[in-house]
PDB file of N, CA and C in Angstrom:
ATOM      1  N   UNK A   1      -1.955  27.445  38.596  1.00  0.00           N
ATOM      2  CA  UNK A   1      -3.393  27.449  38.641  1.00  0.00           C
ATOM      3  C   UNK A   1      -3.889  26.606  39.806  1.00  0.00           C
ATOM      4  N   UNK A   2      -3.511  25.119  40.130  1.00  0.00           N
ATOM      5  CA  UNK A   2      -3.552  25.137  41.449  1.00  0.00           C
ATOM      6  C   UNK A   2      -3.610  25.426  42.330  1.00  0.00           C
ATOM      7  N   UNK A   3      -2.618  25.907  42.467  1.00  0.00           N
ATOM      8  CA  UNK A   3      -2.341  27.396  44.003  1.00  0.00           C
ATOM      9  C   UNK A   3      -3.877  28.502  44.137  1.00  0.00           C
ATOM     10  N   UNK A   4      -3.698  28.961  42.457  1.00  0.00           N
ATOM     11  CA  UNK A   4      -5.380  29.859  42.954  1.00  0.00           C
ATOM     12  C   UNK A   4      -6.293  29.140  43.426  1.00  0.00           C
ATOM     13  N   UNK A   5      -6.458  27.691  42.567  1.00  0.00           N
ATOM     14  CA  UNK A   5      -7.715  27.252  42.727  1.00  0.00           C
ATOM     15  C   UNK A   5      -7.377  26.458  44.760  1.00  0.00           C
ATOM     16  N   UNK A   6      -6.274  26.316  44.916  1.00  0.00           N
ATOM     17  CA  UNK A   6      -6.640  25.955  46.800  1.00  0.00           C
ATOM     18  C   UNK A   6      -6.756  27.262  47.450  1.00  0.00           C
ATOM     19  N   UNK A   7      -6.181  28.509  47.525  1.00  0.00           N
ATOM     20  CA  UNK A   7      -6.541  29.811  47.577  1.00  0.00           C
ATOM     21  C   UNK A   7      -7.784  29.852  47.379  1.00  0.00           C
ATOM     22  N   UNK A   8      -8.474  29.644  46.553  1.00  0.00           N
ATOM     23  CA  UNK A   8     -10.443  29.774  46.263  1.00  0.00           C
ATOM     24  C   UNK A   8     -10.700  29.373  46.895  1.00  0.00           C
ATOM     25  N   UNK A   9     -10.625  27.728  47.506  1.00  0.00           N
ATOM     26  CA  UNK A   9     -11.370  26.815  48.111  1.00  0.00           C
ATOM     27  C   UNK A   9     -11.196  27.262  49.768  1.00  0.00           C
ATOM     28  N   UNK A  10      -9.991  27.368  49.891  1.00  0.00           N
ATOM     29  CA  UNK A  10      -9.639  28.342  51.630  1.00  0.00           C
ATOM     30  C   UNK A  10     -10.627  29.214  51.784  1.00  0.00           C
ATOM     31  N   UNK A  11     -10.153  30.253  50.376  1.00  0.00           N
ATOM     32  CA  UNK A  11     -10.959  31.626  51.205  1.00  0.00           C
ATOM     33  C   UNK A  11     -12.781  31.531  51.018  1.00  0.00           C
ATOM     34  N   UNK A  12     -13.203  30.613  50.243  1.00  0.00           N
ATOM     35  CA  UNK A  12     -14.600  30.255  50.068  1.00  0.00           C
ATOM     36  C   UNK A  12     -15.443  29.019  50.658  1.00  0.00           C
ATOM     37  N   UNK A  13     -14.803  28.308  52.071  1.00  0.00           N
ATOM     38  CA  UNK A  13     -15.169  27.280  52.257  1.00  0.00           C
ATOM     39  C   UNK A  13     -16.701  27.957  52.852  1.00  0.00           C
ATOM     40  N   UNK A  14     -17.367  29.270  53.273  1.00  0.00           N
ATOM     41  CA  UNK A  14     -18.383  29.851  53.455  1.00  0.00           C
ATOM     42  C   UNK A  14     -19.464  29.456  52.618  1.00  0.00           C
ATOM     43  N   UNK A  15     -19.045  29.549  51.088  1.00  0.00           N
ATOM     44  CA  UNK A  15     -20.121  29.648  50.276  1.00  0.00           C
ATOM     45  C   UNK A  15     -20.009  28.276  49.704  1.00  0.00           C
ATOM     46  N   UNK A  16     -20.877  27.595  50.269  1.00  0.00           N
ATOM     47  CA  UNK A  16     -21.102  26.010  49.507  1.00  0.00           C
ATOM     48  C   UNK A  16     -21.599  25.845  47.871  1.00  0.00           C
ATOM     49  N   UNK A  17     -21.904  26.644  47.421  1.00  0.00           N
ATOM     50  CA  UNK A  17     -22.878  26.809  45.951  1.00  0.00           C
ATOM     51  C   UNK A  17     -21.107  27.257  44.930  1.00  0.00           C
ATOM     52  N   UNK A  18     -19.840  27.955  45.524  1.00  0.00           N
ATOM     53  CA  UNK A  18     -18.959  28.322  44.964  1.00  0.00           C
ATOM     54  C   UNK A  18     -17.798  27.057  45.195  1.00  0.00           C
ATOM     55  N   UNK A  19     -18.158  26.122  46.051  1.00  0.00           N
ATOM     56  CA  UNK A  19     -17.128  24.786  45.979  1.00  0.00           C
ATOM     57  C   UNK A  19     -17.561  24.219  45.214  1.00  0.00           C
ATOM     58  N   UNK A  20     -18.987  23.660  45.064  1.00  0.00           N
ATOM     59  CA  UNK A  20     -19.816  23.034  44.645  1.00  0.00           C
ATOM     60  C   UNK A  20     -19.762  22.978  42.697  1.00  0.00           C
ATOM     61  N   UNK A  21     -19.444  24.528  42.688  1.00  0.00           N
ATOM     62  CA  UNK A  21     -19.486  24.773  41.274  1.00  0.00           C
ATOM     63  C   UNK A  21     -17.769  24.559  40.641  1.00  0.00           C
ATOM     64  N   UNK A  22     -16.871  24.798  41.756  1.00  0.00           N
ATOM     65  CA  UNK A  22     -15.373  24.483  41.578  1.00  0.00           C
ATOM     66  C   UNK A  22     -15.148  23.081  41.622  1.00  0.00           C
ATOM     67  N   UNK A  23     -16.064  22.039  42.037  1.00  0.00           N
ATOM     68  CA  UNK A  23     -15.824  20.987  42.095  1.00  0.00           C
ATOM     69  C   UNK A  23     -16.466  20.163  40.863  1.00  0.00           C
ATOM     70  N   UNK A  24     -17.224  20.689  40.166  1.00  0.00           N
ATOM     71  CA  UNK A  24     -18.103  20.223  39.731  1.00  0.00           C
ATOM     72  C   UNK A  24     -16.988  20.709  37.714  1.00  0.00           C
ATOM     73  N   UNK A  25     -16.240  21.732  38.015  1.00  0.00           N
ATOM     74  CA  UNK A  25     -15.321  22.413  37.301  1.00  0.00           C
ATOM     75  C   UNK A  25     -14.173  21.714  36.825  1.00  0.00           C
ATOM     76  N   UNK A  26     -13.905  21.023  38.287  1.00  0.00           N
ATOM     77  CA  UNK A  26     -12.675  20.011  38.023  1.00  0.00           C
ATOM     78  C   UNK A  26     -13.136  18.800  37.736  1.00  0.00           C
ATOM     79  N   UNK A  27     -14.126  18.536  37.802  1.00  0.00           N
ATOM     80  CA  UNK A  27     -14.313  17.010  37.178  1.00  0.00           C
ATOM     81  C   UNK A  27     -14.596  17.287  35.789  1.00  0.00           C
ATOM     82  N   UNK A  28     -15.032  18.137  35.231  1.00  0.00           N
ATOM     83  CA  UNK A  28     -15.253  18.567  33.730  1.00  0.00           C
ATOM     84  C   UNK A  28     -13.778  18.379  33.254  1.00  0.00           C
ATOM     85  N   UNK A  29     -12.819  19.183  33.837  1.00  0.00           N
ATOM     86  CA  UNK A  29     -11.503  19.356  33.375  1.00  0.00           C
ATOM     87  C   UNK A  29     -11.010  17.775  33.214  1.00  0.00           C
ATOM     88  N   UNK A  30     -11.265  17.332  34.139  1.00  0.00           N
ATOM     89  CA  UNK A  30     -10.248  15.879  34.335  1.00  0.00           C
ATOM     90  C   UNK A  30     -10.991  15.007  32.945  1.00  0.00           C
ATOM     91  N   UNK A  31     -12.257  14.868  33.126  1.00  0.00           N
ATOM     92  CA  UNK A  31     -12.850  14.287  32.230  1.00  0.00           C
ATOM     93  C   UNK A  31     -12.457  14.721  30.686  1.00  0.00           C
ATOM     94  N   UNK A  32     -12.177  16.124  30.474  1.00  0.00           N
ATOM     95  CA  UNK A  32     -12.035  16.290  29.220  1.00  0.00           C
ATOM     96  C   UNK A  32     -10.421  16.246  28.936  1.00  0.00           C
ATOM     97  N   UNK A  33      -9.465  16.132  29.518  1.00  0.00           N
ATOM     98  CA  UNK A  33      -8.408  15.812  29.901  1.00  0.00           C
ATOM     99  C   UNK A  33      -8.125  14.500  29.213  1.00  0.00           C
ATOM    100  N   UNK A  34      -9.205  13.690  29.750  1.00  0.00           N
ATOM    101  CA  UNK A  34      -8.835  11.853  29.587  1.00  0.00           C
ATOM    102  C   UNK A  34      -9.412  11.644  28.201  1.00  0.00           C
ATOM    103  N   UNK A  35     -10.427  12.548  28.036  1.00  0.00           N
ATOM    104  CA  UNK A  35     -11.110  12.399  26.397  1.00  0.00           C
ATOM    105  C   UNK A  35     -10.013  12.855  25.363  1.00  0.00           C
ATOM    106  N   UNK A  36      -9.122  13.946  25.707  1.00  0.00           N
ATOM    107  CA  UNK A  36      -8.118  14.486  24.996  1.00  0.00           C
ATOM    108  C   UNK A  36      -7.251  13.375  24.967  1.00  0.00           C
ATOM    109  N   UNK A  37      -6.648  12.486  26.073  1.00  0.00           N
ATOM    110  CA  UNK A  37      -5.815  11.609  25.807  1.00  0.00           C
ATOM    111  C   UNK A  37      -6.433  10.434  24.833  1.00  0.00           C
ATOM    112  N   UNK A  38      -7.419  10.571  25.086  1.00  0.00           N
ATOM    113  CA  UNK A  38      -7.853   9.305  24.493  1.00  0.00           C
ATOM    114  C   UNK A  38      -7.771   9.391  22.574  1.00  0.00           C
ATOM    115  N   UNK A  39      -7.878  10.408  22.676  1.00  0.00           N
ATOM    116  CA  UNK A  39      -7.966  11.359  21.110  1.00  0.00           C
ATOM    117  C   UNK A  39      -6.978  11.447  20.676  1.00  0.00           C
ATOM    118  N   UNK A  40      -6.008  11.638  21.530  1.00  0.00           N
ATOM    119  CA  UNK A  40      -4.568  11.285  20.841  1.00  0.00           C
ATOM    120  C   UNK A  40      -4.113  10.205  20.829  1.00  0.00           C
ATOM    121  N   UNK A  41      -4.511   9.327  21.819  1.00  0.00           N
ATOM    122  CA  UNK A  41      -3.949   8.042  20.939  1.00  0.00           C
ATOM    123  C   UNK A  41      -4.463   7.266  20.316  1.00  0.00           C
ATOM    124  N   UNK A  42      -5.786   7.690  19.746  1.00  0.00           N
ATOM    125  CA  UNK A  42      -6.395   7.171  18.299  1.00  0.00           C
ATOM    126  C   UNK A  42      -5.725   7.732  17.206  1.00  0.00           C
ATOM    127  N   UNK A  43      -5.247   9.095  17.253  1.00  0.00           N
ATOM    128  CA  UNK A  43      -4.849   9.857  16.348  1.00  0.00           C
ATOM    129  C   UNK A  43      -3.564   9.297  16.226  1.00  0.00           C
ATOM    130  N   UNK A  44      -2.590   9.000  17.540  1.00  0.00           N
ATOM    131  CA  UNK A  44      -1.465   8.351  16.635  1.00  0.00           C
ATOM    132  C   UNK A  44      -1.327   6.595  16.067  1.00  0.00           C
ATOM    133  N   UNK A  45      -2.598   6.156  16.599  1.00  0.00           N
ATOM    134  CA  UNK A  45      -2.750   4.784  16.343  1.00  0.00           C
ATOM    135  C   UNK A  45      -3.458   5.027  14.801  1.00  0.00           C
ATOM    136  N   UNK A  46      -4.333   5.848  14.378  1.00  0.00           N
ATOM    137  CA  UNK A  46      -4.084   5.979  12.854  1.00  0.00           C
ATOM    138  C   UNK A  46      -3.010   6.611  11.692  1.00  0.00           C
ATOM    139  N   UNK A  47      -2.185   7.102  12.794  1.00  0.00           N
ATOM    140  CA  UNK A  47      -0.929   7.638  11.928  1.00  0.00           C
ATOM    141  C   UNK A  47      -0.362   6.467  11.760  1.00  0.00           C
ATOM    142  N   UNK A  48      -0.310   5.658  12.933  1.00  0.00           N
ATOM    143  CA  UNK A  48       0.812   4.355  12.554  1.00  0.00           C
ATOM    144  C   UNK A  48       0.194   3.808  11.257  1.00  0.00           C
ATOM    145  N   UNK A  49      -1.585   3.842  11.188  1.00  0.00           N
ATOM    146  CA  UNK A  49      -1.849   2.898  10.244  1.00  0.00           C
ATOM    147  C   UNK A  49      -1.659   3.130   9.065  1.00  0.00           C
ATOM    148  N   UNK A  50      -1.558   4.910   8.608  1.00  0.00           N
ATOM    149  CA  UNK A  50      -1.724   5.589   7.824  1.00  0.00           C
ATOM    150  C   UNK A  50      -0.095   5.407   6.987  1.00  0.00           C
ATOM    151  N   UNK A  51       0.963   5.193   8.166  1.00  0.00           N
ATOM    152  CA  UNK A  51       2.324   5.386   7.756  1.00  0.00           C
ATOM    153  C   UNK A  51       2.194   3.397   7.144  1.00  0.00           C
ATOM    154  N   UNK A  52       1.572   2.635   7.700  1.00  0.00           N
ATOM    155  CA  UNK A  52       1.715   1.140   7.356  1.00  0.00           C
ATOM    156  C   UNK A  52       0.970   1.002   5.771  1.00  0.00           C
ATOM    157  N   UNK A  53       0.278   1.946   5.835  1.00  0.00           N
ATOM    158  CA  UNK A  53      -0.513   1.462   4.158  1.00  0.00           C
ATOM    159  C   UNK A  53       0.324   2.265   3.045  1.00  0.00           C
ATOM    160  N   UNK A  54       1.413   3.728   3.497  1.00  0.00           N
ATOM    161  CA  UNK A  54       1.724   4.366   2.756  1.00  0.00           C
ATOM    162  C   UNK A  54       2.900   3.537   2.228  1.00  0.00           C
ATOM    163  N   UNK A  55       3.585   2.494   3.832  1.00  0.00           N
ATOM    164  CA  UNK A  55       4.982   1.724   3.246  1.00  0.00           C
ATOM    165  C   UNK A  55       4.273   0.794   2.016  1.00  0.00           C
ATOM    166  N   UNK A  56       3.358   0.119   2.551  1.00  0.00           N
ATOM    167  CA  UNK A  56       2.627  -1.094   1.332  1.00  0.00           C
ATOM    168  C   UNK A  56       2.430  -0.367  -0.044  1.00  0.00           C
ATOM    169  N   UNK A  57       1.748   0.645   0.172  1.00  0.00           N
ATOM    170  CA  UNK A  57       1.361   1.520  -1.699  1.00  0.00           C
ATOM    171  C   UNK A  57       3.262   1.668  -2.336  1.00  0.00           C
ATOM    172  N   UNK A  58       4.010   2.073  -1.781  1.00  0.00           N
ATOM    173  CA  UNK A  58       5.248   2.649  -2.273  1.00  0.00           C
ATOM    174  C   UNK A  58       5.801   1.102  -2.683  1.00  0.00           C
ATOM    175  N   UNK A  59       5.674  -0.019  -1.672  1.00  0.00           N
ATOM    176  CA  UNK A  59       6.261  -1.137  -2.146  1.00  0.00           C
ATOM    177  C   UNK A  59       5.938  -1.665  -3.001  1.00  0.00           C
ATOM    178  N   UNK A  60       4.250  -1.587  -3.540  1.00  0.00           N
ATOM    179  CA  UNK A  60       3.429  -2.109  -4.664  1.00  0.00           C
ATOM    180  C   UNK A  60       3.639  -0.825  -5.727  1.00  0.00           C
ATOM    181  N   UNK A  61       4.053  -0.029  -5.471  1.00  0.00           N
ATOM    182  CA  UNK A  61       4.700   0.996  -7.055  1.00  0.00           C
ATOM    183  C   UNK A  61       5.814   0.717  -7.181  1.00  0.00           C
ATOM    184  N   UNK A  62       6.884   0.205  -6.102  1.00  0.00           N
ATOM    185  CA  UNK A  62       8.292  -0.069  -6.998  1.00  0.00           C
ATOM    186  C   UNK A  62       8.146  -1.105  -7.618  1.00  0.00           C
ATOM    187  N   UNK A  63       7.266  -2.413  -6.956  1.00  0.00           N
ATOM    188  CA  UNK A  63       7.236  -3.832  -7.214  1.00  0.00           C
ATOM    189  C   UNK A  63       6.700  -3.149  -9.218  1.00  0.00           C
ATOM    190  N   UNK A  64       5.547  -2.243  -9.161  1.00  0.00           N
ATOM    191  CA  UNK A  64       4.850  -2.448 -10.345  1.00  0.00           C
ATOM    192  C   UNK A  64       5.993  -1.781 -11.700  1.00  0.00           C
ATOM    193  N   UNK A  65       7.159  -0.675 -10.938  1.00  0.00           N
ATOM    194  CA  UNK A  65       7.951  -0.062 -11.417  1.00  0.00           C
ATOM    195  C   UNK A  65       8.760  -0.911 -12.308  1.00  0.00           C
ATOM    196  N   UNK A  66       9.573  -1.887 -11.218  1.00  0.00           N
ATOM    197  CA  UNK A  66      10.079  -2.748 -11.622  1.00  0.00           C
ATOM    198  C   UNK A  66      10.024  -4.032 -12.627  1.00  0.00           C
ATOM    199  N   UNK A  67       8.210  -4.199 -12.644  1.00  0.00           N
ATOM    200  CA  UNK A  67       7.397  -4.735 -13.580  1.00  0.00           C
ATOM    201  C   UNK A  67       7.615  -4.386 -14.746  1.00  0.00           C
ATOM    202  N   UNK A  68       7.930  -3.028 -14.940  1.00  0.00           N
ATOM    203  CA  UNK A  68       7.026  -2.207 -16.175  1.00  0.00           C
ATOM    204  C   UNK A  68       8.301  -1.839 -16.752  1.00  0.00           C
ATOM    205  N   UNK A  69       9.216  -1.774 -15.909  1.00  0.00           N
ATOM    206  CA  UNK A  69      10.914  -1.297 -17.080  1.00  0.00           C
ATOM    207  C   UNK A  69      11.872  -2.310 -17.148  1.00  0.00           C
ATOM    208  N   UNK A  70      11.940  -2.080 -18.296  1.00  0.00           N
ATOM    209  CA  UNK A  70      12.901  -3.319 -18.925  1.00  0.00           C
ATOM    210  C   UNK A  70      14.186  -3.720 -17.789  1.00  0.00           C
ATOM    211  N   UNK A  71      14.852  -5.377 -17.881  1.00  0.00           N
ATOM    212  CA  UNK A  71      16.146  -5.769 -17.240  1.00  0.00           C
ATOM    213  C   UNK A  71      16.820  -4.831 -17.727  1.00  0.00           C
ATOM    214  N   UNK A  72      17.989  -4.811 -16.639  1.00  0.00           N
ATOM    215  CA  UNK A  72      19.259  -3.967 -17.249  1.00  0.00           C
ATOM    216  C   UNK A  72      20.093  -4.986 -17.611  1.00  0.00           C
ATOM    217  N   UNK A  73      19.929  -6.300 -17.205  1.00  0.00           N
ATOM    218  CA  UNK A  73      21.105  -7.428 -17.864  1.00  0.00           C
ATOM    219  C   UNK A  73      20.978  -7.773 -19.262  1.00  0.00           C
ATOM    220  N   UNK A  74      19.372  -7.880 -19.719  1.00  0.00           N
ATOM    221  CA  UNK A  74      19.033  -9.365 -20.590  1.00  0.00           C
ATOM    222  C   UNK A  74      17.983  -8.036 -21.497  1.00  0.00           C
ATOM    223  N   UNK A  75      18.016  -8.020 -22.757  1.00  0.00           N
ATOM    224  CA  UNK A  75      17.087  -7.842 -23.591  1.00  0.00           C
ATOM    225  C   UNK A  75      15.618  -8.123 -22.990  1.00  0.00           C
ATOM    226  N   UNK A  76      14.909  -7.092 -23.318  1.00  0.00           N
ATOM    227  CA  UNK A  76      13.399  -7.375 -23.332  1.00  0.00           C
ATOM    228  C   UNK A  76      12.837  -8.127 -24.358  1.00  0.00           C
ATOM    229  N   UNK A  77      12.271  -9.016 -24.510  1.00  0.00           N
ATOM    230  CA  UNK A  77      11.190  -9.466 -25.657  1.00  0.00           C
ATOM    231  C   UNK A  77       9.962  -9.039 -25.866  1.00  0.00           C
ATOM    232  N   UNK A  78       9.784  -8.492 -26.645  1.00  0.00           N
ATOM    233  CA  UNK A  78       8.717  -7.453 -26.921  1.00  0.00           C
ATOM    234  C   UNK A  78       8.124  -8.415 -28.118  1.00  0.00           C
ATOM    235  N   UNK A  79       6.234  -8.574 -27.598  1.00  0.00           N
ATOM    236  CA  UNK A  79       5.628  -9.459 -28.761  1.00  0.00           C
ATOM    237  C   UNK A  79       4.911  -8.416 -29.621  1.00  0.00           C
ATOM    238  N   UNK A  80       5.140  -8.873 -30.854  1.00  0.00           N
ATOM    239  CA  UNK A  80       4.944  -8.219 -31.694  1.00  0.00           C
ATOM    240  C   UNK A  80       3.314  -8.610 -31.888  1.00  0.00           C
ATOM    241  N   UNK A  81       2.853  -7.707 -32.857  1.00  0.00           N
ATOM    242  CA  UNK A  81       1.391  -7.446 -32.880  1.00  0.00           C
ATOM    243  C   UNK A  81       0.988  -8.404 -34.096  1.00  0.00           C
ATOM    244  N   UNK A  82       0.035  -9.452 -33.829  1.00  0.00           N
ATOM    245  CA  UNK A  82      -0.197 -10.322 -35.241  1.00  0.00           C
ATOM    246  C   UNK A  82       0.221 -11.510 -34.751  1.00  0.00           C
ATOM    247  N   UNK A  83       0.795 -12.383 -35.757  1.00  0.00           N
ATOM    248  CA  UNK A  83       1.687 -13.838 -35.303  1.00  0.00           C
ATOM    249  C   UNK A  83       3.578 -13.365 -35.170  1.00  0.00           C
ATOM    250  N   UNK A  84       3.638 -14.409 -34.100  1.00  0.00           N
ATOM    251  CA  UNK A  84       5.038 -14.979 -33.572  1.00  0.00           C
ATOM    252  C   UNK A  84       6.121 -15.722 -34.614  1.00  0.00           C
ATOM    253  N   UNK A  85       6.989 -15.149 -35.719  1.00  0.00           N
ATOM    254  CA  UNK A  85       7.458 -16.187 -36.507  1.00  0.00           C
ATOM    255  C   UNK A  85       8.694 -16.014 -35.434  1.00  0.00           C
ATOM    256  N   UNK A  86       9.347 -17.384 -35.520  1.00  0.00           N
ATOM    257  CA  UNK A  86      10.400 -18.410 -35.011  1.00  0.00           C
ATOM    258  C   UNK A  86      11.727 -17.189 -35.990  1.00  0.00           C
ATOM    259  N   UNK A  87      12.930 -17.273 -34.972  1.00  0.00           N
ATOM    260  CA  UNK A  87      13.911 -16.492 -35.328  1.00  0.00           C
ATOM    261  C   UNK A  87      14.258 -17.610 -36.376  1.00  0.00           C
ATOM    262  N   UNK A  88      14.770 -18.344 -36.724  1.00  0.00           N
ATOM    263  CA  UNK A  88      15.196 -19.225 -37.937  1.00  0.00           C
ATOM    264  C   UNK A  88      13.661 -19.811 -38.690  1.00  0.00           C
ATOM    265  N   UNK A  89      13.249 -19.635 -39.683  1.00  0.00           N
ATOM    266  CA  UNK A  89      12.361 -20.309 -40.408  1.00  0.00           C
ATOM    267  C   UNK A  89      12.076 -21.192 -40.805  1.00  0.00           C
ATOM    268  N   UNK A  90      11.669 -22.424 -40.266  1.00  0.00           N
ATOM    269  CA  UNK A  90      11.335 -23.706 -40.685  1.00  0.00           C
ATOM    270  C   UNK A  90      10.520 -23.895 -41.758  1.00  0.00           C
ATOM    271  N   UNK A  91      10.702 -25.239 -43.045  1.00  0.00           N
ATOM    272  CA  UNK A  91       9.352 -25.345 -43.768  1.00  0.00           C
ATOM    273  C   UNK A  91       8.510 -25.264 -43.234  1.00  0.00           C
ATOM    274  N   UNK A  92       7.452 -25.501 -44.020  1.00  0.00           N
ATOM    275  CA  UNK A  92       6.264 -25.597 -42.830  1.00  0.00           C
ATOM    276  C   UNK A  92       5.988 -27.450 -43.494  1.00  0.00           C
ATOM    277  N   UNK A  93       4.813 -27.547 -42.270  1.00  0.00           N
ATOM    278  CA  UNK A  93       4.944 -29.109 -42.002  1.00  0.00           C
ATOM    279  C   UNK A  93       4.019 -29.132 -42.970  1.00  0.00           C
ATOM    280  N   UNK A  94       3.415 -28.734 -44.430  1.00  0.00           N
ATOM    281  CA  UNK A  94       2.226 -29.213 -45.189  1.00  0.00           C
ATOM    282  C   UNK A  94       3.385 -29.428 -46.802  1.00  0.00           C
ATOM    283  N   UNK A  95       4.840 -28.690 -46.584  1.00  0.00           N
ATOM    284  CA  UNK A  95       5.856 -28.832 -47.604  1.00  0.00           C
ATOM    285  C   UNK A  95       6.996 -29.603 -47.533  1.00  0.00           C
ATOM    286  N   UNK A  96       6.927 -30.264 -45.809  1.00  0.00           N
ATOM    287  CA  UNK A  96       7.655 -31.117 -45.863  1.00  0.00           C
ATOM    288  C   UNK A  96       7.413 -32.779 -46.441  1.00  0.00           C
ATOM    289  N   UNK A  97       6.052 -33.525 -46.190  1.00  0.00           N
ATOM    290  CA  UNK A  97       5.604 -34.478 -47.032  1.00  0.00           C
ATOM    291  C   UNK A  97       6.416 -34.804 -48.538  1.00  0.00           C
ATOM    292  N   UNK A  98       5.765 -33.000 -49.093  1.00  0.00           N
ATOM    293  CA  UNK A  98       6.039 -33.093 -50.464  1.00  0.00           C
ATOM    294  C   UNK A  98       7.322 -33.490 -50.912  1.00  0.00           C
ATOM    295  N   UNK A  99       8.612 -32.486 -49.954  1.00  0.00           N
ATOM    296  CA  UNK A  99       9.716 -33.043 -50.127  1.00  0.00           C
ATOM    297  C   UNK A  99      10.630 -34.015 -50.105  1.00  0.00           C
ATOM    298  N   UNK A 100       9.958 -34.754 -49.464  1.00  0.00           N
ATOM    299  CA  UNK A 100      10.182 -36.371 -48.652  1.00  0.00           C
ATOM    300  C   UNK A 100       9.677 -36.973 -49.831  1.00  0.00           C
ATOM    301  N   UNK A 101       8.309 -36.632 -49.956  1.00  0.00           N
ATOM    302  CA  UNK A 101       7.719 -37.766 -51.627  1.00  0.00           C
ATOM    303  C   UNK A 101       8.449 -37.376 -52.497  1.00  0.00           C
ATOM    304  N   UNK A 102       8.802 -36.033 -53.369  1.00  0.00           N
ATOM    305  CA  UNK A 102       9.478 -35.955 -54.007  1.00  0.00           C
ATOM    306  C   UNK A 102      11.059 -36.743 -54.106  1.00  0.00           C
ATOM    307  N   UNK A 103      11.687 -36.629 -52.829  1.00  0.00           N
ATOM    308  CA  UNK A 103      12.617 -37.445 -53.097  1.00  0.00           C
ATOM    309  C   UNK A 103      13.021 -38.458 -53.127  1.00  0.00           C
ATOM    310  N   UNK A 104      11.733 -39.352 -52.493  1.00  0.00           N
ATOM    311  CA  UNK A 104      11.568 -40.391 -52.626  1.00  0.00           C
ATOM    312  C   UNK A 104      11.461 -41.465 -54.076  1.00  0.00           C
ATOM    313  N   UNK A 105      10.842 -40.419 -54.911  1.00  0.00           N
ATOM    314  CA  UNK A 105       9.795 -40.577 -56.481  1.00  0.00           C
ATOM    315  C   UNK A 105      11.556 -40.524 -57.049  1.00  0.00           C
ATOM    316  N   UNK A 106      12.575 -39.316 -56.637  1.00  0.00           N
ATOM    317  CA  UNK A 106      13.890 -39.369 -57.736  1.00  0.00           C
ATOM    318  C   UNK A 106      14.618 -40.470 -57.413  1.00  0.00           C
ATOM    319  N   UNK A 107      14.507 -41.051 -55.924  1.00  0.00           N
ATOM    320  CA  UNK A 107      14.699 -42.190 -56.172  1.00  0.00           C
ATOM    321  C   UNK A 107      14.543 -43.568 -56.853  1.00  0.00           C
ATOM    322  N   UNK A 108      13.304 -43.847 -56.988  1.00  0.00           N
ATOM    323  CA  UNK A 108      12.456 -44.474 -57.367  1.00  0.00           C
ATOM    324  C   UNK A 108      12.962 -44.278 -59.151  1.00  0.00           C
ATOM    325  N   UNK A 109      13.242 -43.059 -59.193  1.00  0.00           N
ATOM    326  CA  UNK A 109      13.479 -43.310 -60.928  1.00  0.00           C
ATOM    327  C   UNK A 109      12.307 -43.060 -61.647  1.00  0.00           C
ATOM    328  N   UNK A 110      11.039 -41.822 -60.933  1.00  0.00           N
ATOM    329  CA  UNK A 110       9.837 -41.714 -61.695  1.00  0.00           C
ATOM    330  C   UNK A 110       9.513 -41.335 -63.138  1.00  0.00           C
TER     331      UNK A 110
END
């Protein structure tokens, strides 16, 4: 396309209104040329960003993955709904007194 367009300009250096409009042709081109570049490298400067938020979401779903399913080493503890009783059952501290006085009193010889 070159070649035609210096071929044009040779065989038309007569008609000033037909350079004029070929010149006026190529600065459109160049200009929209540099707008095109420029367009692409916004376009791949949001792919990069697009590929940087997709690594972060995937790392915050395994992180939440990993959250959410049980160890494979160690038992889960799962709280039960209501109150927490203690795996071995202690008195409770309002029956221990009693037992202490009480055995205190069979000492005593009541």
């Amino acid at each position: 396309k070159a070649h035609e367009v210096e071929q044009q300009h040779s065989g038309s250096r007569g008609n000033p209104e037909y350079v004029d409009r070929v010149k006026l042709l190529e600065k459109e081109v160049s200009y929209y040329k540099d707008e095109a570049s420029k367009a692409q490298s916004e376009v791949e400067r949001l792919l990069d960003i697009l590929r940087e938020v997709e690594t972060e979401k995937n790392d915050k779903d395994k992180k939440i993955a990993e959250l959410e399913s049980p160890p494979s080493t160690a038992p889960r503890h799962t709280p039960r709904s209501g109150s927490r009783a203690p795996p071995d059952p202690l008195p409770s501290v309002s029956a221990a007194p009693q037992q202490i006085g009480g055995m205190v009193w069979d000492f005593l010889g009541k």
